[in-house]
Protein backbone atom coordinates (compact mmCIF):
# COMPACT_ATOMS: atom_id res chain seq x y z
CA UNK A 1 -97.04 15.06 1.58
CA UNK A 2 -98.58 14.19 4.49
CA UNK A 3 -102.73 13.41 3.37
CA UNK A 4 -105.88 12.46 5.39
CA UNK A 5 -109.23 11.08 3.67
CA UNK A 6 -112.11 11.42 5.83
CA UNK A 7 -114.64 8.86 4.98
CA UNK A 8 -113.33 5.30 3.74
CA UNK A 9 -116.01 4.48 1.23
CA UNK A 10 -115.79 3.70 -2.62
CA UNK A 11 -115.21 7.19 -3.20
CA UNK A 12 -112.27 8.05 -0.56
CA UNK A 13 -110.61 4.63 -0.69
CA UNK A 14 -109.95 4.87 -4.63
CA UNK A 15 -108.46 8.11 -4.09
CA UNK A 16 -106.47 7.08 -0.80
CA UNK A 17 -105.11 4.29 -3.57
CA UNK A 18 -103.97 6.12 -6.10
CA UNK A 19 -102.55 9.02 -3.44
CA UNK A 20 -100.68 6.69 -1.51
CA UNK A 21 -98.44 6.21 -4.61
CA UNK A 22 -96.76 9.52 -3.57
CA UNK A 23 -97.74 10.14 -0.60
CA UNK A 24 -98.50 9.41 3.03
CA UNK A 25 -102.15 8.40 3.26
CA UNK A 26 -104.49 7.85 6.05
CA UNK A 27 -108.11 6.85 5.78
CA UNK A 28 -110.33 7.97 8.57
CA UNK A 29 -113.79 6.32 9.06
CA UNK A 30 -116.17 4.68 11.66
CA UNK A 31 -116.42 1.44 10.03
CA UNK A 32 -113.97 -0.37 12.51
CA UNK A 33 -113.94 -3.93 10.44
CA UNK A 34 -112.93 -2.09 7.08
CA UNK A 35 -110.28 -0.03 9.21
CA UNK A 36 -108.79 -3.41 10.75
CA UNK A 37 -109.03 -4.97 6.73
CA UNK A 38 -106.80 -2.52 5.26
CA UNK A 39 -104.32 -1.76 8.23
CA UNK A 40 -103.91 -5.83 8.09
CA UNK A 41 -104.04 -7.17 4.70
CA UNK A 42 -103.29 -3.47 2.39
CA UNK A 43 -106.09 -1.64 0.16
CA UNK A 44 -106.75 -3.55 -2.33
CA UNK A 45 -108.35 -1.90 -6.27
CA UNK A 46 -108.89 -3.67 -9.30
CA UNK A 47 -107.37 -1.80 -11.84
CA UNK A 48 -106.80 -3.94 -15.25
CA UNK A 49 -108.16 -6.95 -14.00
CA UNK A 50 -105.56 -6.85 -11.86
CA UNK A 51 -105.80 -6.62 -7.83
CA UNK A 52 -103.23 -4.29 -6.83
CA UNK A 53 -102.43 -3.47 -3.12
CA UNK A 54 -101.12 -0.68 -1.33
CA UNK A 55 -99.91 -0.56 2.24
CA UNK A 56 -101.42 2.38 4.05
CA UNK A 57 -102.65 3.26 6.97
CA UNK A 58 -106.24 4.13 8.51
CA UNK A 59 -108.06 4.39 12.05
CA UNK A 60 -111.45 4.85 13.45
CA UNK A 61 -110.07 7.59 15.42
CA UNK A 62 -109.79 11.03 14.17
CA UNK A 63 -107.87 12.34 17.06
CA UNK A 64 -104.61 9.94 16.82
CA UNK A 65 -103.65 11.30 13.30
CA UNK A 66 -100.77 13.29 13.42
CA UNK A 67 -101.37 17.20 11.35
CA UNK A 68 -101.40 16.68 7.56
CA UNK A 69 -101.39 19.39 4.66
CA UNK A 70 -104.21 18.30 3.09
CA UNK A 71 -107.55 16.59 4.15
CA UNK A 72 -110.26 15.57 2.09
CA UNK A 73 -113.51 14.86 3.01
CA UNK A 74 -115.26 12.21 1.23
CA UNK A 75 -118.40 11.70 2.79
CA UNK A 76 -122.13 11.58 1.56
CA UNK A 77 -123.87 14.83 2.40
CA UNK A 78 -126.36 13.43 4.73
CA UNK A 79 -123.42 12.35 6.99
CA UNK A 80 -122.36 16.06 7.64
CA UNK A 81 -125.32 17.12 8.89
């Protein structure tokens, strides 16, 4: 299943994690140097007291991401207005 989280934060990048297990993930958000940290080095969670990394993909820009069948939106309220 093809999935898009909208909004990077704490909130959409644990989710992005744990969906990327089964699925292809990608994170959209405007903070460019957290975009360029997870497209080169992987999101990484501590889970365990273990850091675990996933390879996944995210971009700044919403328009390059091919249709998905699900997007979630995981940003605070004030941002929507």
């Amino acid at each position: 299943m093809n999935i898009a989280i909208i909004g990077a934060g704490a909130l959409g990048s644990v989710i992005g994690f744990h969906l990327a297990a089964g699925s292809n993930v990608i994170l959209i958000d405007l903070w460019a140097e957290h975009v360029h940290a997870i497209n080169s080095g992987g999101l990484r969670c501590l889970i365990d007291n273990k850091e675990r990394v996933v390879t996944l993909s995210a971009t700044t820009d919403p328009s390059s991401v091919e249709p998905v069948e699900v997007a979630l939106i995981t940003v605070k309220a004030a941002q929507t207005a």
